[in-house]
C-alpha atoms as a PDB file:
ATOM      1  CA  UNK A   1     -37.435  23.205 -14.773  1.00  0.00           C
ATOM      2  CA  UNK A   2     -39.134  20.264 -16.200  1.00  0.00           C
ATOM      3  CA  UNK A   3     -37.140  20.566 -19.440  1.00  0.00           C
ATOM      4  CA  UNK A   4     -33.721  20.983 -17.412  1.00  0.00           C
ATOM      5  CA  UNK A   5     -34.784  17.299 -15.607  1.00  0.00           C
ATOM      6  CA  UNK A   6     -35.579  15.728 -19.115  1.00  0.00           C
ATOM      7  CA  UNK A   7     -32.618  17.333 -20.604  1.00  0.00           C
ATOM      8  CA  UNK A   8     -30.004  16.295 -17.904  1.00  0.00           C
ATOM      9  CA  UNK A   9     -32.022  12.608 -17.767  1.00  0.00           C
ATOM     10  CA  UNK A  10     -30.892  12.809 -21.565  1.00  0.00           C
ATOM     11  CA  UNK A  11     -26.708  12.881 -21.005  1.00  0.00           C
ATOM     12  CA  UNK A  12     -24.879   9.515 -20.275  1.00  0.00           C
ATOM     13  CA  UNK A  13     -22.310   9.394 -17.886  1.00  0.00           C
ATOM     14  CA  UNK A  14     -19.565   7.230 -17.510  1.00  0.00           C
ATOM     15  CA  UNK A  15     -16.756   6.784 -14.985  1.00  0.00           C
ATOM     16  CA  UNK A  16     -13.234   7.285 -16.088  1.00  0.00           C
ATOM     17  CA  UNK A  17     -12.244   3.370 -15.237  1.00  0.00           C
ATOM     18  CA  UNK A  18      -9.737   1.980 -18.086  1.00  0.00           C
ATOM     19  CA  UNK A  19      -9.139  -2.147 -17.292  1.00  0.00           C
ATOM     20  CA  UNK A  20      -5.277  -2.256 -17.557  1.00  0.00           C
ATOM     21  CA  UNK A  21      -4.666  -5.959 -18.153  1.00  0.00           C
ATOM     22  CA  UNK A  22      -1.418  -6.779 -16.627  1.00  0.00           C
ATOM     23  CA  UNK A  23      -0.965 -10.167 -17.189  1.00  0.00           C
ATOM     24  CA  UNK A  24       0.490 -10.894 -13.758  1.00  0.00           C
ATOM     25  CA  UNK A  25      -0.244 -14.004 -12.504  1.00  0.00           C
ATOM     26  CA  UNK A  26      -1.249 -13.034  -8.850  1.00  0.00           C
ATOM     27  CA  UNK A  27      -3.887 -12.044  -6.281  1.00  0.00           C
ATOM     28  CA  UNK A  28      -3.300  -8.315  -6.168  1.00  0.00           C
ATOM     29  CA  UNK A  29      -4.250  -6.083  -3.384  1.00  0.00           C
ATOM     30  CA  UNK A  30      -2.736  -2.845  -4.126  1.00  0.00           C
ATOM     31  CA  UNK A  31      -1.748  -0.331  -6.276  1.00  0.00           C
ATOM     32  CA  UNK A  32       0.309   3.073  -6.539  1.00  0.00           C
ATOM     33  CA  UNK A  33       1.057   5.200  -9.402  1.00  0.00           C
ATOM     34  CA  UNK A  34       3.144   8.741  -9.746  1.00  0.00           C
ATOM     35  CA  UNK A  35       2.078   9.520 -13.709  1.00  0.00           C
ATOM     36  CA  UNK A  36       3.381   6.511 -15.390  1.00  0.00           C
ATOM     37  CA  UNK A  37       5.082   5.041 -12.809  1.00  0.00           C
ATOM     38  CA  UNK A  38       3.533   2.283 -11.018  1.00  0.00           C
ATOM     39  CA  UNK A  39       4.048  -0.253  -8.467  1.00  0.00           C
ATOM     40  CA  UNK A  40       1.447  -2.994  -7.785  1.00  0.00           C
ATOM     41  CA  UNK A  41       1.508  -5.761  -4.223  1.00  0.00           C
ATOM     42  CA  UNK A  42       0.616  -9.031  -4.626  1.00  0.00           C
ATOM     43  CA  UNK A  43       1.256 -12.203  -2.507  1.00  0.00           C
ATOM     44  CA  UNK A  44       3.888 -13.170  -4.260  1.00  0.00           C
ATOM     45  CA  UNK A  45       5.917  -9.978  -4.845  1.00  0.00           C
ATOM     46  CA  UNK A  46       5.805  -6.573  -6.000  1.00  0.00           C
ATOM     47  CA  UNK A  47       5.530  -5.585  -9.557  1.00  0.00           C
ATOM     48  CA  UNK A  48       6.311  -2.326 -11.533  1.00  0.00           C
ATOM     49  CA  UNK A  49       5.916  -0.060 -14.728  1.00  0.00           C
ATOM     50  CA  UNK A  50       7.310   2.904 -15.977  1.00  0.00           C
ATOM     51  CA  UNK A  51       4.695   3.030 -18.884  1.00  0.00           C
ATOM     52  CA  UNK A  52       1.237   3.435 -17.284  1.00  0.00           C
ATOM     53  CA  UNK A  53       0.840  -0.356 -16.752  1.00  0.00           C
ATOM     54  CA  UNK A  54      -1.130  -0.598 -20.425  1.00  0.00           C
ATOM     55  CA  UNK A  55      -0.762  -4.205 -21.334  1.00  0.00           C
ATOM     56  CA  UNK A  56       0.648  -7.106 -19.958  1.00  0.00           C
ATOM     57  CA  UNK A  57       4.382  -6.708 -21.031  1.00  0.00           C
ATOM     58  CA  UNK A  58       4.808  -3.439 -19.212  1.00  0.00           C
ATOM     59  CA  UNK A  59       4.632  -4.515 -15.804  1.00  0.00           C
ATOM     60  CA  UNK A  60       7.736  -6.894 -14.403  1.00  0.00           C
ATOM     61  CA  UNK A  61       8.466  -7.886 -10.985  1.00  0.00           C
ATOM     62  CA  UNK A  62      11.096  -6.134  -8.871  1.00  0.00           C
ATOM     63  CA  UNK A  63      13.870  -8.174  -7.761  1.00  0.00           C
ATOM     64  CA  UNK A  64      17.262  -6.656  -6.659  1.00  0.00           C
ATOM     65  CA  UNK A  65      19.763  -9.912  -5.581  1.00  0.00           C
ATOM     66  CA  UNK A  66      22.361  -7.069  -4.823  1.00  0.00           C
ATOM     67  CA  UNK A  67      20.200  -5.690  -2.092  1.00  0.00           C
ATOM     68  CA  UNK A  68      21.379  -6.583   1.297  1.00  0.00           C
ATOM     69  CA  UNK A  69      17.518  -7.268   1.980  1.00  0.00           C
ATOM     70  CA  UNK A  70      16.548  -9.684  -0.293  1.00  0.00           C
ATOM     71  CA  UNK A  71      16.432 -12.770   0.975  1.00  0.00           C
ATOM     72  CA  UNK A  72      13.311 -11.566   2.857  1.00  0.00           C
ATOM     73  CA  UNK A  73      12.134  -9.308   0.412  1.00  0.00           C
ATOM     74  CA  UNK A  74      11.945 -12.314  -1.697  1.00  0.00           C
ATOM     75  CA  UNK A  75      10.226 -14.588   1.157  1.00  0.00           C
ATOM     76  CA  UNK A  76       7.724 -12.177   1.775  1.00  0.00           C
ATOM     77  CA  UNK A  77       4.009 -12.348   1.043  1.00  0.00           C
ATOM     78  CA  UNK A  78       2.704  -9.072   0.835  1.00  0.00           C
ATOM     79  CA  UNK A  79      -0.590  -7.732   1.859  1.00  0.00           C
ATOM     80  CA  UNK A  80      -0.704  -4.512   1.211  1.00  0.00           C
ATOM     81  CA  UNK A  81       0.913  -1.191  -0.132  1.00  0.00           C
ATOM     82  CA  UNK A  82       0.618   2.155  -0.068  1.00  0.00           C
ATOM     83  CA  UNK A  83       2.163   5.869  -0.583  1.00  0.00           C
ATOM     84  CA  UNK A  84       3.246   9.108   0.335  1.00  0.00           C
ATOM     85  CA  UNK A  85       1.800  11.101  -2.815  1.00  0.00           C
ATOM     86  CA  UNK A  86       2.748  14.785  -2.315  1.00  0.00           C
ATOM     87  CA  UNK A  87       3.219  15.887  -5.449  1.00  0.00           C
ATOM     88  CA  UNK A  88       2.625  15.679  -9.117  1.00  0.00           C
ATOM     89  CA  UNK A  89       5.448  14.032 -10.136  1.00  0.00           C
ATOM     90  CA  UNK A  90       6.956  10.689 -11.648  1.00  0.00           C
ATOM     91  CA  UNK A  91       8.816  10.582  -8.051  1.00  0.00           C
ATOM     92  CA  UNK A  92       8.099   9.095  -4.880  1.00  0.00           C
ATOM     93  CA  UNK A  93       7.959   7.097  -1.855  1.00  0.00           C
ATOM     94  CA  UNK A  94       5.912   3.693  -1.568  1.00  0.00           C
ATOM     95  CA  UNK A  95       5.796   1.382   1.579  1.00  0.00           C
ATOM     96  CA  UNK A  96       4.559  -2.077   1.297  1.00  0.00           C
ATOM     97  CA  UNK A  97       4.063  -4.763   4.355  1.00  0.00           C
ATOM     98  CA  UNK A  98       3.185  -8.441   4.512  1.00  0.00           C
ATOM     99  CA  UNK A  99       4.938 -11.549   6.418  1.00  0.00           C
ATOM    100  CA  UNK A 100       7.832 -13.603   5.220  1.00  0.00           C
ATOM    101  CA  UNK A 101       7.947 -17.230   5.100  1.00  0.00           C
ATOM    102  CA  UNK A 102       9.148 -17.750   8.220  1.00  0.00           C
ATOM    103  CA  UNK A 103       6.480 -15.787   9.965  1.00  0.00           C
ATOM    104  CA  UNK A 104       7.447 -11.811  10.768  1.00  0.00           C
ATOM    105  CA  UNK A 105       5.656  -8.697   9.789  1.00  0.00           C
ATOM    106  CA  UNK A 106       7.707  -6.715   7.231  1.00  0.00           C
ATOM    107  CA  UNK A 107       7.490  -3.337   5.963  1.00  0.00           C
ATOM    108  CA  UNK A 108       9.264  -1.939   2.957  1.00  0.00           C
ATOM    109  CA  UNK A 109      10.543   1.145   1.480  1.00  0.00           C
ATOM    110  CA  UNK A 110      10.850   1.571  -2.124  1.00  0.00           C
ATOM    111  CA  UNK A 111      11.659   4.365  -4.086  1.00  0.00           C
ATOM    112  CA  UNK A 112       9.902   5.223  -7.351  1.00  0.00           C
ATOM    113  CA  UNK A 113      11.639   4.759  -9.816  1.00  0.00           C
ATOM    114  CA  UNK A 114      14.587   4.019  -9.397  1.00  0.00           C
ATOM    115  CA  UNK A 115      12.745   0.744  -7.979  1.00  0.00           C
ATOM    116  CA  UNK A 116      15.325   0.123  -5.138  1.00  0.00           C
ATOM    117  CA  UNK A 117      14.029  -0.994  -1.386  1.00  0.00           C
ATOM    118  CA  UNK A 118      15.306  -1.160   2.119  1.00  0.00           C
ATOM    119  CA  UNK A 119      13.718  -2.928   4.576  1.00  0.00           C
ATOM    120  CA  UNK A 120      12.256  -0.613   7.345  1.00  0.00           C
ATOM    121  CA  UNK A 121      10.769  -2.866  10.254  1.00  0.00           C
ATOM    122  CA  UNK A 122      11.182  -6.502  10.923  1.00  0.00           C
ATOM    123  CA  UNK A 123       8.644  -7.658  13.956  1.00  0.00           C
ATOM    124  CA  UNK A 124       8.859 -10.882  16.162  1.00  0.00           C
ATOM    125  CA  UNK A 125       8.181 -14.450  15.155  1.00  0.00           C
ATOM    126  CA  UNK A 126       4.622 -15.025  14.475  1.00  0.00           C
ATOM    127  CA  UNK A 127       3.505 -11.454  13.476  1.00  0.00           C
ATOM    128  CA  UNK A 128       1.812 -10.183  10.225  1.00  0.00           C
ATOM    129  CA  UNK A 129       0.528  -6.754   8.773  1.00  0.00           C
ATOM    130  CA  UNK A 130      -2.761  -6.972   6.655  1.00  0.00           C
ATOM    131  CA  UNK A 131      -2.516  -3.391   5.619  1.00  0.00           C
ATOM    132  CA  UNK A 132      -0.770  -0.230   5.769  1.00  0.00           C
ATOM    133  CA  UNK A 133      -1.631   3.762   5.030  1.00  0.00           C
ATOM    134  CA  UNK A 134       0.475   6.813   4.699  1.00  0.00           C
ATOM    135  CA  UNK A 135      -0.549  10.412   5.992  1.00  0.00           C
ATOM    136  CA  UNK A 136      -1.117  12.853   3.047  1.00  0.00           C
ATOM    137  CA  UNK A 137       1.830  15.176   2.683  1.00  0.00           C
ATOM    138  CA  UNK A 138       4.008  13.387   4.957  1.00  0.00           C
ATOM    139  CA  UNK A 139       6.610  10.534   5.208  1.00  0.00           C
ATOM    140  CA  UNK A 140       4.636   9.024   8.087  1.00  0.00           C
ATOM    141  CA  UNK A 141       2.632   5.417   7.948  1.00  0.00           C
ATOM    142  CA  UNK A 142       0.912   3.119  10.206  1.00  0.00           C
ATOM    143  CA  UNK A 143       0.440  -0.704   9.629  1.00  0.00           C
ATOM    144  CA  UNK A 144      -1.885  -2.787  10.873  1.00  0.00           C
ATOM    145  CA  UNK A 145      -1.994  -6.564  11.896  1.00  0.00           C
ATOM    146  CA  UNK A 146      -3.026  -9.643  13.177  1.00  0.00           C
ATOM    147  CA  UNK A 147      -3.178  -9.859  16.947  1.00  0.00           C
ATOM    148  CA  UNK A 148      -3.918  -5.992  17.605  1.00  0.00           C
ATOM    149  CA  UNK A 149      -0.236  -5.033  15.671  1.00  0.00           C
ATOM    150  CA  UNK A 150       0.137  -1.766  15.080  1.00  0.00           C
ATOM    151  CA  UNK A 151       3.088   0.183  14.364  1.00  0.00           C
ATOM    152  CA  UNK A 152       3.548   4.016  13.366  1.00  0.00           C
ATOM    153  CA  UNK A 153       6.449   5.417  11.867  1.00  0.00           C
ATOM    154  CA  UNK A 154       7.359   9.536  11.474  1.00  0.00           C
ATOM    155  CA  UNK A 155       9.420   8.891   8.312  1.00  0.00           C
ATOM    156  CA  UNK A 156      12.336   8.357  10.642  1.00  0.00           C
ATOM    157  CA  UNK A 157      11.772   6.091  13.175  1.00  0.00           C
ATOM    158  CA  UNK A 158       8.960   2.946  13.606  1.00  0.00           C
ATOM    159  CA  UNK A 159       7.497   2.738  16.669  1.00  0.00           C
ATOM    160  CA  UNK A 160       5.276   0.022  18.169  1.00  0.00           C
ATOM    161  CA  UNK A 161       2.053   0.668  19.380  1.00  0.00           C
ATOM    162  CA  UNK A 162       0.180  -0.624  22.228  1.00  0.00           C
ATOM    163  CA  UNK A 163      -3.384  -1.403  20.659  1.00  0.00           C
ATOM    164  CA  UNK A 164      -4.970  -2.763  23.809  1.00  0.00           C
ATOM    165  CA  UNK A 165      -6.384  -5.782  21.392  1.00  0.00           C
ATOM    166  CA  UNK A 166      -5.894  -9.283  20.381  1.00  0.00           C
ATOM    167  CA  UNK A 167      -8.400  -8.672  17.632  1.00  0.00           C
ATOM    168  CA  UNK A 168      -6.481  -8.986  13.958  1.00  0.00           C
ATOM    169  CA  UNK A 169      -6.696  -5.532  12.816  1.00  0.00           C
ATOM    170  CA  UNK A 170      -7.659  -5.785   9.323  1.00  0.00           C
ATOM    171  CA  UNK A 171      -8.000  -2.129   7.354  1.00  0.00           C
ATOM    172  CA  UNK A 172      -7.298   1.097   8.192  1.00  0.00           C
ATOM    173  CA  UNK A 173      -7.078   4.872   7.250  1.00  0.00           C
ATOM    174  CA  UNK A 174      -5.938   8.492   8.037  1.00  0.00           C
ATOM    175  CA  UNK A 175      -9.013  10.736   9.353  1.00  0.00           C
ATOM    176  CA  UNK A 176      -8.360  14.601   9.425  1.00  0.00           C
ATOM    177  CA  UNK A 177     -10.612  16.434  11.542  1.00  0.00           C
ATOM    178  CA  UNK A 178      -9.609  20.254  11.845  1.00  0.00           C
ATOM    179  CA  UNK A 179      -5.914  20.236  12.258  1.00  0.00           C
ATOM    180  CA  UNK A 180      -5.336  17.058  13.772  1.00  0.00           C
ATOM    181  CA  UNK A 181      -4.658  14.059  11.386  1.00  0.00           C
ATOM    182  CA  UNK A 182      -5.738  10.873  13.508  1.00  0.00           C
ATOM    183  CA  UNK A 183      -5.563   7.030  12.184  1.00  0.00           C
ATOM    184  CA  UNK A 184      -8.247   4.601  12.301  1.00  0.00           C
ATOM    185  CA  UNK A 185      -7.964   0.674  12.468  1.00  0.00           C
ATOM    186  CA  UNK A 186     -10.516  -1.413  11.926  1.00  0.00           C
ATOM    187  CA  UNK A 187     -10.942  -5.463  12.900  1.00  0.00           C
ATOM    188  CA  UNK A 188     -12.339  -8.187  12.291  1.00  0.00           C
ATOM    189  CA  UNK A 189     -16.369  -7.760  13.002  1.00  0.00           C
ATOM    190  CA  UNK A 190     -16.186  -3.881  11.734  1.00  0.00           C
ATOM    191  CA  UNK A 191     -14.585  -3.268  15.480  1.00  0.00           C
ATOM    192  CA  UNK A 192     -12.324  -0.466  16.247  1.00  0.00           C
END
C-alpha cells in the first residue's frame, strides 16, 4: 500500500492544454471547434480556422458583404458564442450574440464551415445579450442579457421570455436532471 502511494506520488501529470497563439488582436470570450474547424467571438467580430487555429496566420475574420445581414453583423460587438456539438464531425452549427452599435441584442447563426451566417433575432433598442448556451444534442439555445433578457429558441422559432428581473443576467448553462434538460441564468451578485 505504502509503495503504491510512493509509487503513484512518483508519476507527473500534466493537463492536455496546448497555447494556440492566434495573433488576433481582440478581447476574446469564446471559442468552438468541430476537429479543425474553429470559430472564435470577440468584441470586435468573429474569427475562424479550418486548420486547428495553430499559429497566428490560420485564423481570419469572417466577413461576408454579400450577406443580406451584414451591416449589423459588422456593427455588432459580440459577447459570447456557443454550439450545438452533436457529433464528431468537421460540421456544425454555432450561434453567437452581442449588441450592435446602435444598441439591440443580436443573435447569429453560422454554419461551420462553410462560414456563412443569418441573423436569427434582433431585440428592441437598448437591449444586449452577455452570453448564450446550446442544449446538447439539440438545435435549441437560450441567451441571456442585461435587464433580465432572456430568450429561448427550439431551433425553429425564438421566443422571449418573461424573467421576472431587472437584474443583468450575466452567465448561464443547461442542467440535466433525469430526463428533463432545464437552463440556468445567473446575475449579477451570483443571483438566479
Amino acid at each position: 500500500y505504502i509503495l503504491f502511494i510512493v509509487l503513484l506520488a512518483g508519476f507527473n501529470s500534466y493537463g492536455q492544454w496546448e497555447n494556440l497563439n492566434t495573433g488576433l488582436n481582440d478581447n476574446l470570450n469564446g471559442v468552438i471547434f468541430f476537429q479543425a474547424n474553429g470559430l472564435a467571438s470577440g468584441q470586435n467580430g468573429l474569427y475562424y480556422t479550418t486548420t486547428g487555429g495553430v499559429g497566428s496566420s490560420s485564423w481570419a475574420e469572417l466577413h461576408d458583404f454579400s450577406n443580406a445581414a451584414s451591416a449589423v453583423f459588422e456593427s455588432t460587438t459580440f459577447t459570447s458564442c456557443a454550439a450545438v456539438q452533436n457529433n464528431n464531425t468537421s460540421t456544425g452549427t454555432v450561434y453567437a450574440c452581442g449588441q450592435t452599435n446602435d444598441l439591440k441584442a443580436v443573435i447569429f447563426r453560422i454554419n461551420i464551415p462553410a462560414m456563412t451566417y443569418a441573423l436569427v433575432y434582433t431585440g428592441a433598442a437598448n437591449t444586449k445579450f452577455n452570453k448564450i448556451a446550446c442544449q446538447d444534442n439539440t438545435t435549441n439555445f437560450t441567451a441571456v442579457g442585461d435587464n433580465g433578457k432572456i430568450v429561448s429558441s427550439n431551433g425553429t422559432t425564438v421566443t422571449e421570455i418573461t424573467s421576472n428581473t431587472t437584474e443583468n443576467i450575466t452567465t448561464l448553462a443547461y442542467a440535466t436532471i433525469a430526463t428533463n434538460s432545464n437552463t440556468i441564468g445567473f446575475g449579477w451578485g451570483d443571483r438566479i
